[in-house]
C-alpha atoms as a PDB file:
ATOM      1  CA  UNK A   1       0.000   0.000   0.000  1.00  0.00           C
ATOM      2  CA  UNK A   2       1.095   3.681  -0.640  1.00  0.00           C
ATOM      3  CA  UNK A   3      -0.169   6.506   1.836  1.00  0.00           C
ATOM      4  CA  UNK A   4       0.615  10.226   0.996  1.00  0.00           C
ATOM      5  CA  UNK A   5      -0.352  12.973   2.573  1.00  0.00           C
ATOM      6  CA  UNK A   6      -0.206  16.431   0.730  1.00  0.00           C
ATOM      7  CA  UNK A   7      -0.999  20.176   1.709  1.00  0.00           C
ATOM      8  CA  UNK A   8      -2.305  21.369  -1.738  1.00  0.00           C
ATOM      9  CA  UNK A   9      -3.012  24.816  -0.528  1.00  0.00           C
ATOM     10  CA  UNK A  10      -6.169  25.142  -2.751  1.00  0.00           C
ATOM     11  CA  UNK A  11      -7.189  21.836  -4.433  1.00  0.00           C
ATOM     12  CA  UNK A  12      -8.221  23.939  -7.749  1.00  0.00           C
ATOM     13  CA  UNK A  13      -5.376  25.513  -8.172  1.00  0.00           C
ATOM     14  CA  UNK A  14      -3.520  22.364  -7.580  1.00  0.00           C
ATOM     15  CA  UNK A  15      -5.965  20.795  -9.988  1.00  0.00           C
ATOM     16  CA  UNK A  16      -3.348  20.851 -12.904  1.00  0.00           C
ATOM     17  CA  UNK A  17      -0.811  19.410 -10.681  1.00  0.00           C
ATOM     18  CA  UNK A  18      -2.788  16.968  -8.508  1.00  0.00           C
ATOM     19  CA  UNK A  19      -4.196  14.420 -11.436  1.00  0.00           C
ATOM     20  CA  UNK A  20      -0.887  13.954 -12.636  1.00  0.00           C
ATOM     21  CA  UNK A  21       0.743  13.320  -9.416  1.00  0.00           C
ATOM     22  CA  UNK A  22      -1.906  10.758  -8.806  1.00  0.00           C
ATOM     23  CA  UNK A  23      -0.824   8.687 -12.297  1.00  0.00           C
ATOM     24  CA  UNK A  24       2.294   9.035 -11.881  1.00  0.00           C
ATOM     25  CA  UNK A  25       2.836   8.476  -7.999  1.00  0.00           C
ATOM     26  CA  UNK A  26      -0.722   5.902  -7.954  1.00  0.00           C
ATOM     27  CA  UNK A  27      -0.654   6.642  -4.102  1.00  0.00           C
ATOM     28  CA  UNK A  28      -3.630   3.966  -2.910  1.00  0.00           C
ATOM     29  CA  UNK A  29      -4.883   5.980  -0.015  1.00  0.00           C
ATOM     30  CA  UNK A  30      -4.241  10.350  -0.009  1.00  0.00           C
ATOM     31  CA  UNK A  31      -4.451  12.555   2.698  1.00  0.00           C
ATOM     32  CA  UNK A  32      -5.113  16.344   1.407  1.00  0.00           C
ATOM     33  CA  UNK A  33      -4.856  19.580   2.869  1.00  0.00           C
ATOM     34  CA  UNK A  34      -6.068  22.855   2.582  1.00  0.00           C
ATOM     35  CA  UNK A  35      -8.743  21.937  -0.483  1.00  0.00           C
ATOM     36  CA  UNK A  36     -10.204  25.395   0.449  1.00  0.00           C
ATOM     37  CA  UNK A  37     -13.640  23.941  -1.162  1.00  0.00           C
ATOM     38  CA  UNK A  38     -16.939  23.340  -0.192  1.00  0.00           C
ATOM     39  CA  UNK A  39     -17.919  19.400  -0.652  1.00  0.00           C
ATOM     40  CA  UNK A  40     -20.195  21.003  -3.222  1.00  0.00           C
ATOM     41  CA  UNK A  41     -17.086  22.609  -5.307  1.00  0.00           C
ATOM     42  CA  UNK A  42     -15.038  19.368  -4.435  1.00  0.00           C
ATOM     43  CA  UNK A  43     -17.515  16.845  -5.834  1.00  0.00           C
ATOM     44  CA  UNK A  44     -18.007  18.874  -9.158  1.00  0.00           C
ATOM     45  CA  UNK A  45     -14.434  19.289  -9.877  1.00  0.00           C
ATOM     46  CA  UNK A  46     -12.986  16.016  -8.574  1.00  0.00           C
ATOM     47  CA  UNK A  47     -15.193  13.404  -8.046  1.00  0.00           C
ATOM     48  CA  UNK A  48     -15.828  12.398 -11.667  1.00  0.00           C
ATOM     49  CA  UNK A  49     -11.957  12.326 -12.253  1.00  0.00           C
ATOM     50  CA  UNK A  50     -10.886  10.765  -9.171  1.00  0.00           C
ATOM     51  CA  UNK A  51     -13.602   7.984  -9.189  1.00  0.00           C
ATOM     52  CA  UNK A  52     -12.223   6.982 -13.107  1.00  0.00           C
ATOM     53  CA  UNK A  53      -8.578   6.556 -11.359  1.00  0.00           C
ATOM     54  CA  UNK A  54     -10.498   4.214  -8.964  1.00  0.00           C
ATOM     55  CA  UNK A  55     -11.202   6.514  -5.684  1.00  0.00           C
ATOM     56  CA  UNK A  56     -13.522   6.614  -3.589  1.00  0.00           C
ATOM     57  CA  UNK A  57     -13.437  10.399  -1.846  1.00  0.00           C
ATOM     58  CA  UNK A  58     -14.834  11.624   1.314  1.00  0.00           C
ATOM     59  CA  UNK A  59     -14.074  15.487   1.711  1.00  0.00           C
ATOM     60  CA  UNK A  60     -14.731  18.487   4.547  1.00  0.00           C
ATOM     61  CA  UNK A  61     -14.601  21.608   3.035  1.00  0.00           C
ATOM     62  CA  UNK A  62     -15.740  24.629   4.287  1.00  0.00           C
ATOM     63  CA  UNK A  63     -15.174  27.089   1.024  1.00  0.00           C
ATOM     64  CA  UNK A  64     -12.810  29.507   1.230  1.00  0.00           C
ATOM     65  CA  UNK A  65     -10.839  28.113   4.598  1.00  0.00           C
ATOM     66  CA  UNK A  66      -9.579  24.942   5.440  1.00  0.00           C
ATOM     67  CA  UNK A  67     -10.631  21.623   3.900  1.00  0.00           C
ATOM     68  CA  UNK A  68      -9.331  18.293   4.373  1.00  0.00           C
ATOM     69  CA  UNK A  69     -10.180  14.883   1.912  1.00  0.00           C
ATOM     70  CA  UNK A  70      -9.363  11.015   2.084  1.00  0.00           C
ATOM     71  CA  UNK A  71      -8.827   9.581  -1.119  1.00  0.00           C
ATOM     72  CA  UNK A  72      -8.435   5.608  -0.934  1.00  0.00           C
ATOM     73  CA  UNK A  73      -8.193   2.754  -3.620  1.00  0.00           C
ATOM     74  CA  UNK A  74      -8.562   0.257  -1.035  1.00  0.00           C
ATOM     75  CA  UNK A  75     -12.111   0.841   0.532  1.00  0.00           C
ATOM     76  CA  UNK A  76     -13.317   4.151   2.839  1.00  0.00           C
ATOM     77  CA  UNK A  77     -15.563   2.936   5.432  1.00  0.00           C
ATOM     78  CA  UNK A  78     -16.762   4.537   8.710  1.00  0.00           C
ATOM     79  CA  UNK A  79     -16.300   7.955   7.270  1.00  0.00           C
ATOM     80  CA  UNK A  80     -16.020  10.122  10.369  1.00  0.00           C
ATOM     81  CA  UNK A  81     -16.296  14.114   9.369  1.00  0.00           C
ATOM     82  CA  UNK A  82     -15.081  15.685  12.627  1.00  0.00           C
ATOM     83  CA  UNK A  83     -13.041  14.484  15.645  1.00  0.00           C
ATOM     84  CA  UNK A  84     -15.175  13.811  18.387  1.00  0.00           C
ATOM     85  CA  UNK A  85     -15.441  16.589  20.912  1.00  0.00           C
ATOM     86  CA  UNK A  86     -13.499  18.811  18.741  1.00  0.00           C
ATOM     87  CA  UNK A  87     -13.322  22.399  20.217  1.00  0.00           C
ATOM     88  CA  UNK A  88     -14.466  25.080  18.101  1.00  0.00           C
ATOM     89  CA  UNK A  89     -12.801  28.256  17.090  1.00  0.00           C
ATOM     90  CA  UNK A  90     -14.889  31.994  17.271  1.00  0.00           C
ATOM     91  CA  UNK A  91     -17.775  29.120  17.433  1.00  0.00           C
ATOM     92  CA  UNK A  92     -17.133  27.729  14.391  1.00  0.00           C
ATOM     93  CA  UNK A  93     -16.275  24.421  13.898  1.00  0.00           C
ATOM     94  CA  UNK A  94     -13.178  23.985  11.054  1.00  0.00           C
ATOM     95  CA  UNK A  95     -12.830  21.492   8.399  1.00  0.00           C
ATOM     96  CA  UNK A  96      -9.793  20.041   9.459  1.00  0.00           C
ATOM     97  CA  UNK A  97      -9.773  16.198   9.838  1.00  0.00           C
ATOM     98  CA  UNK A  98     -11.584  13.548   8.266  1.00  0.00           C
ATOM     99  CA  UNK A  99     -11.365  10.126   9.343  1.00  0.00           C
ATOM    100  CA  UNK A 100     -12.175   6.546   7.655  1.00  0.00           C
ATOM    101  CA  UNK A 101     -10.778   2.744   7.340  1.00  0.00           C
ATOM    102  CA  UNK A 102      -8.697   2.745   4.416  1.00  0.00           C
ATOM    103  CA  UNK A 103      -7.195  -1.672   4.157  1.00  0.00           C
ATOM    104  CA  UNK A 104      -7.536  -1.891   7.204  1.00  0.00           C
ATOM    105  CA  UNK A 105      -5.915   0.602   8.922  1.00  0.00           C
ATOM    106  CA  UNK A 106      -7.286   4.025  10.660  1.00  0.00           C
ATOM    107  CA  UNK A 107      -6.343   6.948   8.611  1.00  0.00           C
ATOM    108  CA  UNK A 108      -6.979  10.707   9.723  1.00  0.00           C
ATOM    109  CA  UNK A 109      -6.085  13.206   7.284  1.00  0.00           C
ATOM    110  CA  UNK A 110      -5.446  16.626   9.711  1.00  0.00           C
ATOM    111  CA  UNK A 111      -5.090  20.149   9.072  1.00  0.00           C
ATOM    112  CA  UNK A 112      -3.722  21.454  12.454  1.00  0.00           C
ATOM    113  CA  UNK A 113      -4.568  24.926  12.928  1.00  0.00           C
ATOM    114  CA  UNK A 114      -1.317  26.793  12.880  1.00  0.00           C
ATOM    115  CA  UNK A 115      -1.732  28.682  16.022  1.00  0.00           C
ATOM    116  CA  UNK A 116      -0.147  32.438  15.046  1.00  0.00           C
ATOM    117  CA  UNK A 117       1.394  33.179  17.497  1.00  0.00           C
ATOM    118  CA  UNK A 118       2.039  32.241  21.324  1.00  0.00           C
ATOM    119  CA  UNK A 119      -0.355  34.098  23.308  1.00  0.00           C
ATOM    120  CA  UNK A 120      -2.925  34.692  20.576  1.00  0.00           C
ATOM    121  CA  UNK A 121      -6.092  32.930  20.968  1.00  0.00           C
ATOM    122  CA  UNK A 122      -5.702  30.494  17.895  1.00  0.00           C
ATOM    123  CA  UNK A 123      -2.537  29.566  19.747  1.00  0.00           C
ATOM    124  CA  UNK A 124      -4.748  27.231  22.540  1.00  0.00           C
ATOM    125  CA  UNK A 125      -7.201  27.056  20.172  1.00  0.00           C
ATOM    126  CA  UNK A 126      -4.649  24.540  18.339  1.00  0.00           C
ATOM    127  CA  UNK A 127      -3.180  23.019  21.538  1.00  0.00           C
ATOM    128  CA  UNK A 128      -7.167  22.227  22.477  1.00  0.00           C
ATOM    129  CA  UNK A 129      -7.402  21.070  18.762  1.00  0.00           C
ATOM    130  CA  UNK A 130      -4.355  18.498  19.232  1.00  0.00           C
ATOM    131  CA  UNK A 131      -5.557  17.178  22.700  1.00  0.00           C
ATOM    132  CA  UNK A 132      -8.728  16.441  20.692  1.00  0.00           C
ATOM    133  CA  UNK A 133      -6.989  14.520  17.984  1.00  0.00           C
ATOM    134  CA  UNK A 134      -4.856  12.774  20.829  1.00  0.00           C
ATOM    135  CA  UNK A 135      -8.214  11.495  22.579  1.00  0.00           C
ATOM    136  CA  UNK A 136      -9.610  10.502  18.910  1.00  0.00           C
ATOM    137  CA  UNK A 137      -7.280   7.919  18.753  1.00  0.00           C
ATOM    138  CA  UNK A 138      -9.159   4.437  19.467  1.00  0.00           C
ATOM    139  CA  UNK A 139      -6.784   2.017  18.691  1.00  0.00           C
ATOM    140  CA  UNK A 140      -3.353   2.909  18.306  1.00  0.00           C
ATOM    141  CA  UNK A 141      -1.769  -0.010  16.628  1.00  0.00           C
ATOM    142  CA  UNK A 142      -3.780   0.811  13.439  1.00  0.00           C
ATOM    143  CA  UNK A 143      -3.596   4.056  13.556  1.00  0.00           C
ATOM    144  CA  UNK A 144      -2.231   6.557  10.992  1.00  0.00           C
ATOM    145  CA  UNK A 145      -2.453  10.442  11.552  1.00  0.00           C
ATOM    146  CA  UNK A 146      -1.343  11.986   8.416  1.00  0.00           C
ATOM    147  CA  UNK A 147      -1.279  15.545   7.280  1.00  0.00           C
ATOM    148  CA  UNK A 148      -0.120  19.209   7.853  1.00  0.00           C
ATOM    149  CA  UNK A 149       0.256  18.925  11.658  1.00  0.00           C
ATOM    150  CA  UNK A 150       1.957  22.951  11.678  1.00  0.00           C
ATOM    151  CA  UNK A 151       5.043  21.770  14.373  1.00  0.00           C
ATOM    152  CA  UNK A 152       8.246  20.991  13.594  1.00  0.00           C
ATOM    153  CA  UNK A 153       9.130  18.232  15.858  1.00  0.00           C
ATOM    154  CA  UNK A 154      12.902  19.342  16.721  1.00  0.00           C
ATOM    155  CA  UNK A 155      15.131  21.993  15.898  1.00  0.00           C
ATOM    156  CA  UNK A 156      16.368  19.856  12.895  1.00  0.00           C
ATOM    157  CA  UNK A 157      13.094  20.206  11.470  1.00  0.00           C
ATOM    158  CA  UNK A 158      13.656  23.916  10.435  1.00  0.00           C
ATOM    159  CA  UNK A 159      16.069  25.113   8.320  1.00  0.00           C
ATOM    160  CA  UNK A 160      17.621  27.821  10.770  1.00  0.00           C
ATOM    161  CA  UNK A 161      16.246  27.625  14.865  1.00  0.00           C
ATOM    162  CA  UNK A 162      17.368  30.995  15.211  1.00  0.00           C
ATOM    163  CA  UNK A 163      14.998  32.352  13.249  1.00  0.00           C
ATOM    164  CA  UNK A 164      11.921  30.859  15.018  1.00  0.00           C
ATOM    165  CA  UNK A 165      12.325  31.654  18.778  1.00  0.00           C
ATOM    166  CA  UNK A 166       9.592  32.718  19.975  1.00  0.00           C
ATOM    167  CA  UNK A 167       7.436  31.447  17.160  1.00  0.00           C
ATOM    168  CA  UNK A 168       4.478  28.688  16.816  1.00  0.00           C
ATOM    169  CA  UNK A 169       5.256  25.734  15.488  1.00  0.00           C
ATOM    170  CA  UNK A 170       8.460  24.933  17.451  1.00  0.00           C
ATOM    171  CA  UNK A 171       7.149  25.721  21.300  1.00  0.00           C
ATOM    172  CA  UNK A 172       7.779  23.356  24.000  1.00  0.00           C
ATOM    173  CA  UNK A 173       3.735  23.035  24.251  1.00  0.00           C
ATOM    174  CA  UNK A 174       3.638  21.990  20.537  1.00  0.00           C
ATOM    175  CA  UNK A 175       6.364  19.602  20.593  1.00  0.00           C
ATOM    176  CA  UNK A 176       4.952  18.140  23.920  1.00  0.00           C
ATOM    177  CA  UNK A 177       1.062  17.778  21.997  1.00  0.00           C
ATOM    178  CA  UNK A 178       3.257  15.396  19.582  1.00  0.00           C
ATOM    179  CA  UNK A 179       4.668  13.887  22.189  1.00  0.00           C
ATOM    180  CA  UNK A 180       1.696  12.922  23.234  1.00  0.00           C
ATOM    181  CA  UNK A 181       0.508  10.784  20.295  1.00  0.00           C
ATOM    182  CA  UNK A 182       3.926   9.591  20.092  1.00  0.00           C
ATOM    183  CA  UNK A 183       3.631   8.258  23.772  1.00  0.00           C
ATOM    184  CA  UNK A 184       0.049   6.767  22.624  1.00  0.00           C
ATOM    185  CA  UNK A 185       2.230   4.340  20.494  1.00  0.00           C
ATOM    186  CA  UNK A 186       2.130   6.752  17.124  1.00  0.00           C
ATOM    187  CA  UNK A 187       5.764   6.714  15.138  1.00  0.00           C
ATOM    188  CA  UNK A 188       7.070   9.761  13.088  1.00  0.00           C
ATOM    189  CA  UNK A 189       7.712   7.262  10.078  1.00  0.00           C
ATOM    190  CA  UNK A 190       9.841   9.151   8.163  1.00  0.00           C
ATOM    191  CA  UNK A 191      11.747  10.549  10.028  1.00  0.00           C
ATOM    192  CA  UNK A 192      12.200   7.063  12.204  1.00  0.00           C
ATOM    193  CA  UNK A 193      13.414   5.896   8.276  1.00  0.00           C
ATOM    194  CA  UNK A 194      15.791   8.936   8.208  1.00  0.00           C
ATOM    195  CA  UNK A 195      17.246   9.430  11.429  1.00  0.00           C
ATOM    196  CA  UNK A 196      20.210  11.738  10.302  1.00  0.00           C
ATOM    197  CA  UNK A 197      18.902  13.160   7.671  1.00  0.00           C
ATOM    198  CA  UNK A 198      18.379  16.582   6.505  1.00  0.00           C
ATOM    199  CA  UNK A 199      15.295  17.282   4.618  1.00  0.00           C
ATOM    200  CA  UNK A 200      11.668  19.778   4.677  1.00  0.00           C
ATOM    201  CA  UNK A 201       8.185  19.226   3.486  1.00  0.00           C
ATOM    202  CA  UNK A 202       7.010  23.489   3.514  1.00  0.00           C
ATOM    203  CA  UNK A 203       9.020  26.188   2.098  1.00  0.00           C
ATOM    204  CA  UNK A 204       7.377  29.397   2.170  1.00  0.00           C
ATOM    205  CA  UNK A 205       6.891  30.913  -1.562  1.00  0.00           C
ATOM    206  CA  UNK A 206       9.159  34.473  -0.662  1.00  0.00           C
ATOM    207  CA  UNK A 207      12.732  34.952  -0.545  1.00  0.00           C
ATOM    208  CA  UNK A 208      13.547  32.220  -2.704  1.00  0.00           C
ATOM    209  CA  UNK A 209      13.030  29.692   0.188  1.00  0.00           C
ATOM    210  CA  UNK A 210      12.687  26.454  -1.599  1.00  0.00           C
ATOM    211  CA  UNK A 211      15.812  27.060  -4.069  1.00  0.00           C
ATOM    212  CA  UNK A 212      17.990  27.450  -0.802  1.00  0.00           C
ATOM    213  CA  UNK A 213      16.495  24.451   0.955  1.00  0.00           C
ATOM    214  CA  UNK A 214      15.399  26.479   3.823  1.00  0.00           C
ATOM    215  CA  UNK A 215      12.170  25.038   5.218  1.00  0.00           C
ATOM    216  CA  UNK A 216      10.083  23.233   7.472  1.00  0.00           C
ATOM    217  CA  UNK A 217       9.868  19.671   8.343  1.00  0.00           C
ATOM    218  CA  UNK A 218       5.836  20.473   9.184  1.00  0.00           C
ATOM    219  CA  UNK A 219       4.003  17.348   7.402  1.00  0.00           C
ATOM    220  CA  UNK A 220       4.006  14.342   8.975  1.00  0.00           C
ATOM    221  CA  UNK A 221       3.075  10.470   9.074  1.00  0.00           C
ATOM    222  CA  UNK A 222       2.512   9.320  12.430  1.00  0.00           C
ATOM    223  CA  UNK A 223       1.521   5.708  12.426  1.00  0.00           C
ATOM    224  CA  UNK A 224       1.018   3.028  14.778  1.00  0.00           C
ATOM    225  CA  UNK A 225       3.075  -0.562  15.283  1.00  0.00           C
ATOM    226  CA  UNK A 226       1.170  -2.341  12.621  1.00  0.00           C
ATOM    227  CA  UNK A 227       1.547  -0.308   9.735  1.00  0.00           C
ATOM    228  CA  UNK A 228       4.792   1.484  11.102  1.00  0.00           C
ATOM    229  CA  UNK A 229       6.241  -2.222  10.855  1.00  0.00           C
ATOM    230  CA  UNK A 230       5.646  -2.508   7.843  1.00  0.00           C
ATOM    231  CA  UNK A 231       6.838   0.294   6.245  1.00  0.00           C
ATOM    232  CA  UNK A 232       9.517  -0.230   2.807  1.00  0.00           C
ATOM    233  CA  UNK A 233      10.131   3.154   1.926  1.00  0.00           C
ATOM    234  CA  UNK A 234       9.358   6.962   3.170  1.00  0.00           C
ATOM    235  CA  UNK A 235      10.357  10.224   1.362  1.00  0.00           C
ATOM    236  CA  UNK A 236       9.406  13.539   0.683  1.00  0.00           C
ATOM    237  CA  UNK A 237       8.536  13.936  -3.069  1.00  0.00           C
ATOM    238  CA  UNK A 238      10.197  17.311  -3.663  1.00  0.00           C
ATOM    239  CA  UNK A 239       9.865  17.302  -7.092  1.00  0.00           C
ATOM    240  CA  UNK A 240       6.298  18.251  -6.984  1.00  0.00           C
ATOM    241  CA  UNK A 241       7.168  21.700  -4.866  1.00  0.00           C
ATOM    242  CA  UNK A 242       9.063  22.146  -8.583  1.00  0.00           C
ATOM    243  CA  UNK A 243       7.817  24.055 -11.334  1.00  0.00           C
ATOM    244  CA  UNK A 244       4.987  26.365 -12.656  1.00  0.00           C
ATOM    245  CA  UNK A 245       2.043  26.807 -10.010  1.00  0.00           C
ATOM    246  CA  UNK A 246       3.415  24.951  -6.953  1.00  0.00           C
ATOM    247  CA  UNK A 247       1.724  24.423  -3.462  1.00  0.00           C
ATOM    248  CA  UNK A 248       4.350  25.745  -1.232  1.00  0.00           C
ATOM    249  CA  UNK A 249       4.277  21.739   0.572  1.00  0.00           C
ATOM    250  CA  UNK A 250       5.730  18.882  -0.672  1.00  0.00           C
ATOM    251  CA  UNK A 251       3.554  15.266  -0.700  1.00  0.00           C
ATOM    252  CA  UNK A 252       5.050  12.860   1.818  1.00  0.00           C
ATOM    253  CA  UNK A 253       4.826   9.535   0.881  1.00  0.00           C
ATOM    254  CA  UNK A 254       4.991   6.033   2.945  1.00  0.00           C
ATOM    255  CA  UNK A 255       5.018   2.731   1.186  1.00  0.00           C
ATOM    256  CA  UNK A 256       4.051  -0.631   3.057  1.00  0.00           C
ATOM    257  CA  UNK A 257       4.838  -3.821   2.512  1.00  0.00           C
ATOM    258  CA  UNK A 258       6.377  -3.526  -0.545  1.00  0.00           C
ATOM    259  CA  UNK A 259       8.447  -0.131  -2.293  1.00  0.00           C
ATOM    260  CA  UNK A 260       7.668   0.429  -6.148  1.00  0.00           C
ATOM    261  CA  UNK A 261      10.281   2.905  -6.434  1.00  0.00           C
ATOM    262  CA  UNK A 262      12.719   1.158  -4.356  1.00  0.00           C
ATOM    263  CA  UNK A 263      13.917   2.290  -0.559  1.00  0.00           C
ATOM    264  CA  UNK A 264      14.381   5.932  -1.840  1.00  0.00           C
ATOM    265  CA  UNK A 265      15.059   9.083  -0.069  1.00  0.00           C
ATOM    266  CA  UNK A 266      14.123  10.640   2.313  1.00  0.00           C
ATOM    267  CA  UNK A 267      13.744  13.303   0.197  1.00  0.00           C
ATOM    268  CA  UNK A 268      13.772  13.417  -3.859  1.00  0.00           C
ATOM    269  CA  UNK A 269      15.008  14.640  -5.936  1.00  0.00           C
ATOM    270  CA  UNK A 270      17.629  16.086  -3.506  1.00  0.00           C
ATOM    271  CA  UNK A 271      17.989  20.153  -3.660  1.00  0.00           C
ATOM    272  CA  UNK A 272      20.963  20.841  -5.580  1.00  0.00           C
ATOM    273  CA  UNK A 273      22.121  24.575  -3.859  1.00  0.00           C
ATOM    274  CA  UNK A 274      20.705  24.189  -0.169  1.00  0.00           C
ATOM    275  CA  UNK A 275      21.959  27.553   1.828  1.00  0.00           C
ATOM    276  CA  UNK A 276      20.311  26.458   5.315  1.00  0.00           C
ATOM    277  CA  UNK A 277      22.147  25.368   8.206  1.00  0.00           C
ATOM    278  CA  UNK A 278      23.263  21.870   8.570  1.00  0.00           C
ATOM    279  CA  UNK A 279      22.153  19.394  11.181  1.00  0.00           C
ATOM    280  CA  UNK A 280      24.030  19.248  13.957  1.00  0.00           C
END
């Protein structure tokens, strides 16, 4: 089985790009982000294409916010819209996980809210959002949590630490929420694959970020000891942040069981003039 999760940043404007991806990657179960669609303007566009590459969709959109889909070639059943007891934000409740049994295995796609900074009210907002997602986990050992999760798990997961004191996504409250599905049995899969490695998943679109290699590590697979076990490959597929008309993330990808494109990675193709700071 292949699992990717991608932040699209607008699933029409990605529309050019997406369809292709899917032949030429043939992911069997995808995690989006950021569709920034209704389900009304999601099923027009995309269900009539995605159902003749064999998907079955289930999508939360909200319109112009948000938006989060499971795409799956190997069955979508107990479709769950919302994580249960989910706080709301300015009383709205956001489109930003979808759940469903994809071969046999759990699979959330999650858009974490990013928080904006420490003290601002979307900041506990998100750390209420990922205590939520941490108590929606039934049974950890199939479990897989995939998606824009908006922390960077450890200083190597940013291009240069210095930059982001005092910043969300790198707080010792964010770090600890992922420490808490880690401690629920949940493993960071590619980076467990890639240990020493050096690689990003977001570059933001200004100052020439992504030709410098100076990102985020911000998208993430956390899965649990059954699929986790059984993982052949993991990478970042970089060559889709390439080009005319980009999202500003890269697709992650996990293959199970078996690796079409070989044990490659963890990121590809490589960047060719990074300027960020090495890992330590």
């Amino acid at each position: 089985m292949r699992l990717a999760t991608w932040n699209v940043n607008s699933a029409l404007s990605r529309l050019p790009r997406l369809l292709p991806w899917l032949d030429e990657r043939a992911p069997d179960v995808v995690c989006l982000q950021e569709t920034k669609l209704s389900d009304e303007a999601f099923a027009e566009h995309f269900d009539a294409p995605l159902k003749e590459r064999g998907y079955e969709v289930a999508h939360v959109g909200e319109g112009r916010w948000n938006g989060v889909a499971l795409l799956s070639r190997v069955g979508l059943e107990d479709v769950r819209r919302a994580l249960p007891a989910v706080p709301a934000f300015q009383e709205a409740v956001e489109a930003r996980a979808v759940t469903a049994t994809c071969g046999g295995l759990r699979v959330t796609s999650v858009y974490v809210p990013n928080g904006r900074t420490p003290g601002d009210p979307h900041y506990a907002y998100k750390l209420e959002w990922l205590a939520a997602l941490a108590a929606s986990v039934d049974d950890p050992a199939t479990t897989v949590i995939a998606g824009d999760v908006n922390i960077a798990p450890t200083d190597d997961d940013v291009w240069d630490p210095a930059l982001f004191v005092d910043s969300t996504h790198v707080t010792p409250a964010e770090r600890g929420a992922l420490t808490t599905l880690r401690d629920l049995g949940l493993h960071d899969v590619v980076r467990d694959r890639w240990p020493s490695e050096r690689f990003f998943s977001y570059w933001d679109y200004r100052a020439g970020r992504f030709h410098q290699d100076q990102g985020m590590r911000i998208d993430l697979v956390l899965a649990g000891a059954d699929p986790a076990g059984r993982v052949a490959a993991a990478w970042v597929d970089r060559l889709a942040r390439k080009g005319t008309g980009p999202s500003d993330h890269a697709p992650v990808i996990v293959d199970l069981d078996t690796a079409p494109d070989g044990d490659i990675g963890p990121v590809v193709p490589p960047p060719s003039n990074p300027k960020g700071r090495k890992r330590r």
